[in-house]
C-alpha atoms as a PDB file:
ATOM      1  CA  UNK A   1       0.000   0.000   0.000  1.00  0.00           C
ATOM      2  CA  UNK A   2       1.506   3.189  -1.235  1.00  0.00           C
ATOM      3  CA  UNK A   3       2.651   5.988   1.607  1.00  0.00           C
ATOM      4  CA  UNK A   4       1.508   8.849  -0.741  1.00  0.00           C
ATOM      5  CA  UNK A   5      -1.054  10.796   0.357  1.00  0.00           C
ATOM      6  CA  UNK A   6      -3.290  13.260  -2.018  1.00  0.00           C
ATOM      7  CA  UNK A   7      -2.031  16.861  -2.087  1.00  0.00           C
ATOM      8  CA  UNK A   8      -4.530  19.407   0.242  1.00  0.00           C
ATOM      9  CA  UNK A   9      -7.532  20.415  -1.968  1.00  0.00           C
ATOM     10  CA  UNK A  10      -6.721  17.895  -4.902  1.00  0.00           C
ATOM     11  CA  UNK A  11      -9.556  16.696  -6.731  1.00  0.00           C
ATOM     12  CA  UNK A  12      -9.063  12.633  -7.189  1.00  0.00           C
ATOM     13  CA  UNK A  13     -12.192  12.647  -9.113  1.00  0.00           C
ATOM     14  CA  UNK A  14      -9.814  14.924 -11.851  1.00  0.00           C
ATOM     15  CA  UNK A  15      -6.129  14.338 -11.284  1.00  0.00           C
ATOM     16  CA  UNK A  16      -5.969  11.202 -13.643  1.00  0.00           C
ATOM     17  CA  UNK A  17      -7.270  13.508 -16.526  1.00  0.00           C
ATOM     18  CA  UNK A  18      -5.283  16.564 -16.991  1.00  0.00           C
ATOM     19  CA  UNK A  19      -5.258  16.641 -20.903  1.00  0.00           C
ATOM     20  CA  UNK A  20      -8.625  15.934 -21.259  1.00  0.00           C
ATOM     21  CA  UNK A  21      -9.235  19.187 -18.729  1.00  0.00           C
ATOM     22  CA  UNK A  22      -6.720  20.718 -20.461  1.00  0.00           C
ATOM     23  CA  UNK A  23      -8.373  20.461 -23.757  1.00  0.00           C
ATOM     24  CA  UNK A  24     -11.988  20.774 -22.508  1.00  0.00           C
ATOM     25  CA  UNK A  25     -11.490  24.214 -20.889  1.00  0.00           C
ATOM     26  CA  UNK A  26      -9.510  25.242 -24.101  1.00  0.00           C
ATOM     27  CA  UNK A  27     -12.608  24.361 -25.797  1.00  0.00           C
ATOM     28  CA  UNK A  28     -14.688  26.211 -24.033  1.00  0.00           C
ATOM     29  CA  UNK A  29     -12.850  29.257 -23.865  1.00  0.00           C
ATOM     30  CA  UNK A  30     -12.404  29.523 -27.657  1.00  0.00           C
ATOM     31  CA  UNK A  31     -15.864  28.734 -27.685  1.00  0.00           C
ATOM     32  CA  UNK A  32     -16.914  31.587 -25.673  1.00  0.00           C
ATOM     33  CA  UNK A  33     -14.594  34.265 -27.655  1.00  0.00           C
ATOM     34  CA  UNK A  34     -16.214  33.062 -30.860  1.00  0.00           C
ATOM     35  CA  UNK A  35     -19.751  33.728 -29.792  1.00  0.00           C
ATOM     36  CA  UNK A  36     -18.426  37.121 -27.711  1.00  0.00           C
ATOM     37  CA  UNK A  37     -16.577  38.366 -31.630  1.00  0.00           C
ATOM     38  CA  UNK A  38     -19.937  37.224 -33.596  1.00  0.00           C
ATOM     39  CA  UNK A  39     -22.517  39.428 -30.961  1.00  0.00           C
ATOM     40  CA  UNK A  40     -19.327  42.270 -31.316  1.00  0.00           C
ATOM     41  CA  UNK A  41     -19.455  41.750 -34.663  1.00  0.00           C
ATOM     42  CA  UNK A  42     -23.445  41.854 -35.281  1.00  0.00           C
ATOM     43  CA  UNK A  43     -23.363  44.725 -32.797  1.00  0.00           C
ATOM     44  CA  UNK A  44     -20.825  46.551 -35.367  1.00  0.00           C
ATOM     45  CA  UNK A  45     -22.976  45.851 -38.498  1.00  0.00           C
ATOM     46  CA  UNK A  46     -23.653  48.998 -40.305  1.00  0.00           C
ATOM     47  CA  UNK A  47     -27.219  50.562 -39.259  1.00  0.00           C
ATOM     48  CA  UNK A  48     -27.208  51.563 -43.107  1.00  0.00           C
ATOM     49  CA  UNK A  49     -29.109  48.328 -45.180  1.00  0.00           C
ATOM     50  CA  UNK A  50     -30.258  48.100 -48.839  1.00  0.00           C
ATOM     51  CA  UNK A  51     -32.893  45.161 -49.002  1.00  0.00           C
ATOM     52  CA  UNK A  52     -31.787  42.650 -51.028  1.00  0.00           C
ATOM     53  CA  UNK A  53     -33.603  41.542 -54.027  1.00  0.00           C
ATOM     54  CA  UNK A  54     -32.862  39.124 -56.314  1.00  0.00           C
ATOM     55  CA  UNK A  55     -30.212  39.401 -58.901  1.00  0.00           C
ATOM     56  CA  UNK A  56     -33.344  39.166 -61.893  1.00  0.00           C
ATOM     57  CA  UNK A  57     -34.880  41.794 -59.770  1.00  0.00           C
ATOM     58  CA  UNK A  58     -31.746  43.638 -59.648  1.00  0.00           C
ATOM     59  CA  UNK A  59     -31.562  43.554 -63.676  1.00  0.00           C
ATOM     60  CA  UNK A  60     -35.172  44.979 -63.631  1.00  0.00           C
ATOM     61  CA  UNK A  61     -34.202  48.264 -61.750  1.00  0.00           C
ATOM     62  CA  UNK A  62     -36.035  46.383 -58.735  1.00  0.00           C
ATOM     63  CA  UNK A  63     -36.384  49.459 -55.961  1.00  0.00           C
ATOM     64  CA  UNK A  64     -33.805  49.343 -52.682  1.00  0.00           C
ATOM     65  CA  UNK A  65     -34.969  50.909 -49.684  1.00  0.00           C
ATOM     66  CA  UNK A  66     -32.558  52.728 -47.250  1.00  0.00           C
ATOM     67  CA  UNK A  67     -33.020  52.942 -43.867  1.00  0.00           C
ATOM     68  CA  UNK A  68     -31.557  56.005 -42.385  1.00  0.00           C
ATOM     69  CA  UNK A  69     -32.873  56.117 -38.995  1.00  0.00           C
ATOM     70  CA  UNK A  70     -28.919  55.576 -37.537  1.00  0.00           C
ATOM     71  CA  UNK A  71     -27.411  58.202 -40.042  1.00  0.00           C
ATOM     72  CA  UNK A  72     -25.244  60.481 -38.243  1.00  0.00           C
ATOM     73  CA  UNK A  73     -24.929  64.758 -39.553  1.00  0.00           C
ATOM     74  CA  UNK A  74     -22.576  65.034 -42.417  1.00  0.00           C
ATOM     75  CA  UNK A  75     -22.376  61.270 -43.195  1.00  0.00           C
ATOM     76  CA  UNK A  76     -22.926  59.768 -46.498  1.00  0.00           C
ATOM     77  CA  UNK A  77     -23.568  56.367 -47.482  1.00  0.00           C
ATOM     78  CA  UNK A  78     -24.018  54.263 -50.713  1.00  0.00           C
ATOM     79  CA  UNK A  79     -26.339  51.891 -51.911  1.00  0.00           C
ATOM     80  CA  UNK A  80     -26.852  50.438 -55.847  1.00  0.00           C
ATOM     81  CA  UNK A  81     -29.992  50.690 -57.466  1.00  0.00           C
ATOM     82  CA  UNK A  82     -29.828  49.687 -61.346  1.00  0.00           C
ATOM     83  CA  UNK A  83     -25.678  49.172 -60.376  1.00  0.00           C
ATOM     84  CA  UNK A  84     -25.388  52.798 -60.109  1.00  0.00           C
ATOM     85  CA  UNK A  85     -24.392  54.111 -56.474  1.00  0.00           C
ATOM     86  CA  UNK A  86     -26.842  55.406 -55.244  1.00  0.00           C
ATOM     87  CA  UNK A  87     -25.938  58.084 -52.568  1.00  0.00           C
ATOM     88  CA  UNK A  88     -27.974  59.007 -49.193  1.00  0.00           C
ATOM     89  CA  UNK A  89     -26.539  62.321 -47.150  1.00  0.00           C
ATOM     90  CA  UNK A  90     -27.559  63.648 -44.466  1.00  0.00           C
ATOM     91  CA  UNK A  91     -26.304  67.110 -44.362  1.00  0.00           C
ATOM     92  CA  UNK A  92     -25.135  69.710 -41.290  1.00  0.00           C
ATOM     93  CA  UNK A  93     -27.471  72.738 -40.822  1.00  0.00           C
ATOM     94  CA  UNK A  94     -24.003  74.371 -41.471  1.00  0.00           C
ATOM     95  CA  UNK A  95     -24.101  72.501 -45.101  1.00  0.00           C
ATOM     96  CA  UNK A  96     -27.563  73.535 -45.716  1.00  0.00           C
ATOM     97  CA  UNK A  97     -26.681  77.435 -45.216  1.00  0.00           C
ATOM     98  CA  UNK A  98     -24.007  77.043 -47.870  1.00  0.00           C
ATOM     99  CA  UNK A  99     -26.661  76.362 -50.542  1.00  0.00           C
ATOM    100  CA  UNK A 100     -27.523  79.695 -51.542  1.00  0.00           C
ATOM    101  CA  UNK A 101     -24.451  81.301 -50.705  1.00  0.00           C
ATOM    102  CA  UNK A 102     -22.708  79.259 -53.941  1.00  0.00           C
ATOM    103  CA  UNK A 103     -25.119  79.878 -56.074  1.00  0.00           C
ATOM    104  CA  UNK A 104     -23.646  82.755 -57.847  1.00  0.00           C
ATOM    105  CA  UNK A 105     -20.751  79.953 -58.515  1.00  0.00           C
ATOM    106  CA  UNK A 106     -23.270  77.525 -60.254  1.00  0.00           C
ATOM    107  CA  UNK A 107     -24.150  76.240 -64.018  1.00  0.00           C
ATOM    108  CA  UNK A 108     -27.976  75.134 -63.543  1.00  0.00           C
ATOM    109  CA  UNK A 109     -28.700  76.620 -59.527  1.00  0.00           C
ATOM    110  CA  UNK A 110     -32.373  76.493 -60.296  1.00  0.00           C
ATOM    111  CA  UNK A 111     -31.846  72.660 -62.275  1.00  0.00           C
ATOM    112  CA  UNK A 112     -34.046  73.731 -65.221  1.00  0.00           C
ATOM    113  CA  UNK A 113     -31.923  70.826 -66.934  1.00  0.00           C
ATOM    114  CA  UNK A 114     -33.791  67.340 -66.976  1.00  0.00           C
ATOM    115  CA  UNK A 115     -31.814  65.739 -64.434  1.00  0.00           C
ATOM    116  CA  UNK A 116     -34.984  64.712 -62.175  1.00  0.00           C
ATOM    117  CA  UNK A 117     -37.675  62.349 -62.503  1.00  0.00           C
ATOM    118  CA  UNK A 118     -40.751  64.747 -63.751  1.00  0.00           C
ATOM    119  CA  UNK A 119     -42.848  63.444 -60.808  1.00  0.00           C
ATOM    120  CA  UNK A 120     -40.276  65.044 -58.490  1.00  0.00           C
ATOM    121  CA  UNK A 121     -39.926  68.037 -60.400  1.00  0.00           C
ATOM    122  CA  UNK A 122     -43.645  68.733 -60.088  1.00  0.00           C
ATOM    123  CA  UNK A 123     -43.230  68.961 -56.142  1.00  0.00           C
ATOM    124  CA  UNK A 124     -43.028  71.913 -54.320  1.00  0.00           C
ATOM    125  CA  UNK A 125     -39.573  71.157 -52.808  1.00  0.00           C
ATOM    126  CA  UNK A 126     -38.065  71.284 -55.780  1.00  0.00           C
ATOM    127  CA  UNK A 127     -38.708  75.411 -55.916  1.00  0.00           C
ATOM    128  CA  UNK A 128     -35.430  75.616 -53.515  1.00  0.00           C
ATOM    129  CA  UNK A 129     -32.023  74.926 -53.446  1.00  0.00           C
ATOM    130  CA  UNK A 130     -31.831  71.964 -51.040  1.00  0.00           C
ATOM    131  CA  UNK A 131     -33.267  68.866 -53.786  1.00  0.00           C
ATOM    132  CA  UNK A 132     -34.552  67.026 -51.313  1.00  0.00           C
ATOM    133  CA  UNK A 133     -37.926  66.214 -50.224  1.00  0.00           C
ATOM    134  CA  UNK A 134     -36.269  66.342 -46.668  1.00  0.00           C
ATOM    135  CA  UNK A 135     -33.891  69.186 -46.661  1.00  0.00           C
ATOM    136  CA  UNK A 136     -31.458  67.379 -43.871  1.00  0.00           C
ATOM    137  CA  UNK A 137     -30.958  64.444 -46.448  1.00  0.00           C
ATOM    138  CA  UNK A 138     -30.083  64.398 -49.851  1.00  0.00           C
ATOM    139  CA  UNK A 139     -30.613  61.626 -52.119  1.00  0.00           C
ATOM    140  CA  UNK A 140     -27.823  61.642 -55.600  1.00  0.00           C
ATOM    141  CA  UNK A 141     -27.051  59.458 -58.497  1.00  0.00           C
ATOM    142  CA  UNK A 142     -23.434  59.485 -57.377  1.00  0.00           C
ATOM    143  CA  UNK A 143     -21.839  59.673 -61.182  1.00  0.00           C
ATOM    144  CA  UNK A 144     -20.281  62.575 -62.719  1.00  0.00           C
ATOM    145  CA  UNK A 145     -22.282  63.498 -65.449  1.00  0.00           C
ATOM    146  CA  UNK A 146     -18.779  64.481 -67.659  1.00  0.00           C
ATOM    147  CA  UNK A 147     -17.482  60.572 -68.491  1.00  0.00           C
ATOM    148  CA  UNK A 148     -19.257  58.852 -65.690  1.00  0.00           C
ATOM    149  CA  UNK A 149     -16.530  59.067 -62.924  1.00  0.00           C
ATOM    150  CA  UNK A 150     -17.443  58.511 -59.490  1.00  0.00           C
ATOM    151  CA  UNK A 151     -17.102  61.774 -57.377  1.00  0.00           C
ATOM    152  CA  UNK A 152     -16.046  62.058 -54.118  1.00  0.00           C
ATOM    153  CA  UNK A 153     -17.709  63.886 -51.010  1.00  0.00           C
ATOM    154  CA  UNK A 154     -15.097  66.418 -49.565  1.00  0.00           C
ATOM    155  CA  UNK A 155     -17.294  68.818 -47.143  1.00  0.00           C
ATOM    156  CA  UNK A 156     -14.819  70.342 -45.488  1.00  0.00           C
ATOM    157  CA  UNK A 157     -14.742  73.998 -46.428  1.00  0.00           C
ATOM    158  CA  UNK A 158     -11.723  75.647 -47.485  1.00  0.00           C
ATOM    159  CA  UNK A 159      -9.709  73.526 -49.349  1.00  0.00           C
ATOM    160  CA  UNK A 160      -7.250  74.783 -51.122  1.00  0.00           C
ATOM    161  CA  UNK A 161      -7.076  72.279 -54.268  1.00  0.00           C
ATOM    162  CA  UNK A 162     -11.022  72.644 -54.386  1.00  0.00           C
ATOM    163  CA  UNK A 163     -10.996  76.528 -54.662  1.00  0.00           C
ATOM    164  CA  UNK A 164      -9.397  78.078 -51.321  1.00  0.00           C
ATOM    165  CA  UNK A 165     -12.032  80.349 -49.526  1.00  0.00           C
ATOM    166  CA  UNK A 166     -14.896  79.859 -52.350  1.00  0.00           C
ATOM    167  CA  UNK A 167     -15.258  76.280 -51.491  1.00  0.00           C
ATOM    168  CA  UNK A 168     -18.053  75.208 -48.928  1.00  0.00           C
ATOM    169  CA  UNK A 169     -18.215  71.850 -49.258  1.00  0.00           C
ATOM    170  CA  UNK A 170     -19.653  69.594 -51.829  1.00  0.00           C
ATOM    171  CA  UNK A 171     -18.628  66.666 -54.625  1.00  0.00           C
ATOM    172  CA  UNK A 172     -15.192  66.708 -56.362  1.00  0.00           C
ATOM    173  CA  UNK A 173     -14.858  64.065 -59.479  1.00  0.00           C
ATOM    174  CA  UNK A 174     -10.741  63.178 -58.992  1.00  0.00           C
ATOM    175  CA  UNK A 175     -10.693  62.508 -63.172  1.00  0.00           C
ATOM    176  CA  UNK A 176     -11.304  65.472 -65.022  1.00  0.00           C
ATOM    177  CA  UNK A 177     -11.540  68.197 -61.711  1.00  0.00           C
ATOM    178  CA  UNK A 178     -15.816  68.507 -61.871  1.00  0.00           C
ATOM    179  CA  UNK A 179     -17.216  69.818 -58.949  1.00  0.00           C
ATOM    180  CA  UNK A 180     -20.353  70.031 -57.575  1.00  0.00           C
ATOM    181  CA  UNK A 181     -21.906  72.114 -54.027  1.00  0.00           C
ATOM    182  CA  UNK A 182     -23.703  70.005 -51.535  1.00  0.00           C
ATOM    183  CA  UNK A 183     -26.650  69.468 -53.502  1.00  0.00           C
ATOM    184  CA  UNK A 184     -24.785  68.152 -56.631  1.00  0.00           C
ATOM    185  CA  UNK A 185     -25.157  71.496 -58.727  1.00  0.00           C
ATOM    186  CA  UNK A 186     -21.940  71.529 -60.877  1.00  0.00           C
ATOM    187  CA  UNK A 187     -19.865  74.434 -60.116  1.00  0.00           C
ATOM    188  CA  UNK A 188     -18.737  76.502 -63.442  1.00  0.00           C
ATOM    189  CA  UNK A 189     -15.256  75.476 -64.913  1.00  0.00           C
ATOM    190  CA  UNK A 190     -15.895  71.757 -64.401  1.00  0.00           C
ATOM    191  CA  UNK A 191     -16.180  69.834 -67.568  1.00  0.00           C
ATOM    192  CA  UNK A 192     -18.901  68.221 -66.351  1.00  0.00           C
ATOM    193  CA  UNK A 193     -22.161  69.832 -67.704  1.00  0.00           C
ATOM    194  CA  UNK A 194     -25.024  69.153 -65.516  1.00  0.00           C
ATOM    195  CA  UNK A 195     -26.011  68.468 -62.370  1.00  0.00           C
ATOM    196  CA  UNK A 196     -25.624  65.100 -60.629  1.00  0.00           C
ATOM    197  CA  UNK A 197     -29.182  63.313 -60.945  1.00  0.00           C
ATOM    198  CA  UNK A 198     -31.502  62.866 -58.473  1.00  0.00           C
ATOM    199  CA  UNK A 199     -33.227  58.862 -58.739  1.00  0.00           C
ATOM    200  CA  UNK A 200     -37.116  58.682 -57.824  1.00  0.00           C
ATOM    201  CA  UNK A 201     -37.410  58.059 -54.618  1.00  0.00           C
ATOM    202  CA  UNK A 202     -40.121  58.683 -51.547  1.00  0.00           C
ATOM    203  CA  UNK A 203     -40.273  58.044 -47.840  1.00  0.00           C
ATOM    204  CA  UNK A 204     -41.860  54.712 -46.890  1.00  0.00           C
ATOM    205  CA  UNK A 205     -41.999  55.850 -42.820  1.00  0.00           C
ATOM    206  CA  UNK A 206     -40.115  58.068 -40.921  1.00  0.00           C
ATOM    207  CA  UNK A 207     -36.691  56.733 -41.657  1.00  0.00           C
ATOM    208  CA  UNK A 208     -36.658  54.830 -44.786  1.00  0.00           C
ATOM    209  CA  UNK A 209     -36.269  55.718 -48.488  1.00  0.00           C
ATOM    210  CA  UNK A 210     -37.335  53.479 -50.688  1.00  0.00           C
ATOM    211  CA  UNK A 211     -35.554  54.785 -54.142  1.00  0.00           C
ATOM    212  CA  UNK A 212     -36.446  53.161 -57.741  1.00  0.00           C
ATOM    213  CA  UNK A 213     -40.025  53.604 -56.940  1.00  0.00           C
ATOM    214  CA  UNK A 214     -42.617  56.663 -56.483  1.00  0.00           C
ATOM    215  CA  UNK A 215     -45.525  56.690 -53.619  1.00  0.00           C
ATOM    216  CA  UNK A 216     -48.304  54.577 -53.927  1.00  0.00           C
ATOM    217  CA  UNK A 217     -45.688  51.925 -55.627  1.00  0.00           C
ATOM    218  CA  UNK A 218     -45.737  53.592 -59.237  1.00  0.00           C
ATOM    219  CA  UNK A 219     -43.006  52.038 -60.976  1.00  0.00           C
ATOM    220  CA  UNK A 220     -40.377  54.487 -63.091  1.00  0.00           C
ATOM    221  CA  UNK A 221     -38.707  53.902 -66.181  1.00  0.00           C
ATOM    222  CA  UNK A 222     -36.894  56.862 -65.953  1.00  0.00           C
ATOM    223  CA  UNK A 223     -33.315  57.711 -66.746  1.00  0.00           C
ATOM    224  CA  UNK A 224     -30.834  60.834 -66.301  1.00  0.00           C
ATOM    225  CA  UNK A 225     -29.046  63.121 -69.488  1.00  0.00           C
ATOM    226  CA  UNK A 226     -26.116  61.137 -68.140  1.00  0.00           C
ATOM    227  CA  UNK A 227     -26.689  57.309 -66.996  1.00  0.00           C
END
């Protein structure tokens, strides 16, 4: 009969079976870090969401809807209706006095070109400078309307590439140096020669835009000067 006695607080229920403890509580802690990254990593998922139709639907110009309700002031994000980016803004009150202080720097300021959907040029927003059916967020074809380039937003003010003191804020197209204010007027001296469209588009509720589409679900075959 052996002489050895059990360490103090030993388990003999467990001391025959280190590896397999070993392993087990190896399992379970990468276990637990994979379900702690996938809740971080559904808690990180962008509050911005196109729905998803299918890719025949897709083909057909099938509408997206936008749901802006987590949007933050001066953000932009992008969504593809028809494969064109589709762009959703939701502009600073600062932005939105800058609209009719450029206008003296502006092509089309009053869009008399047919860059709109006719619907939407029939509505009373469109008699000021903010092209949006809610002034706070802006919805763009985000093409240049010179070769199709994809602009970029640059709203700081003040740049001096982007005209020193005169610039507010707005779109600059890095291929041929277009530029367009904060509502996607083009700016005189780009090559570009109209304004950037804006796609049909209404408010489903409160936050979302469904674009593609015009209320009461009237489809649109419509297309821009530049598509």
């Amino acid at each position: 009969m052996s002489d050895k006695q059990p360490s103090e607080g030993a388990d003999d229920t467990d001391s025959g079976d280190l590896p397999s403890r070993f392993h087990r509580r190896r399992f379970l802690n990468w276990t637990a870090a994979v379900v702690g990254s996938v809740g971080l990593g559904y808690a990180s998922v962008p509050f911005f969401r196109a729905m998803s139709p299918s890719a025949s639907a897709k083909a057909k110009g099938a509408p997206i809807e936008v749901d802006t309700s987590k949007l933050q002031e001066g953000q932009l994000v992008t969504a593809y209706w028809r494969s064109r980016p589709i762009w959703v803004l939701r502009r600073t009150q600062r932005e939105l006095g800058t609209l009719t202080q450029v206008e003296d720097q502006l092509k089309d300021p009053d869009c008399k070109a047919d860059q709109e959907p006719p619907a939407l040029q029939k509505a009373d927003f469109w008699q000021n400078s903010t092209r949006a059916i809610r002034p706070e967020l802006l919805v763009l074809v985000g093409i240049c309307t010179h070769l199709g380039c994809i602009p970029k937003y640059k709203p700081e003010p003040g740049n001096p590439r982007l005209g020193g003191d005169d610039w507010l804020g707005g779109f600059f197209c890095p291929c041929h140096g277009s530029r367009y204010d904060l509502s996607g007027r083009v700016m005189n001296g780009s090559p570009a020669p109209l304004n950037l469209p804006v796609p049909p588009y209404y408010f489903a509720d409160d936050h979302v835009i469904r674009v593609g589409e015009l209320p009461g679900g009237e489809k649109t075959s419509w297309r821009p000067s530049v598509w």
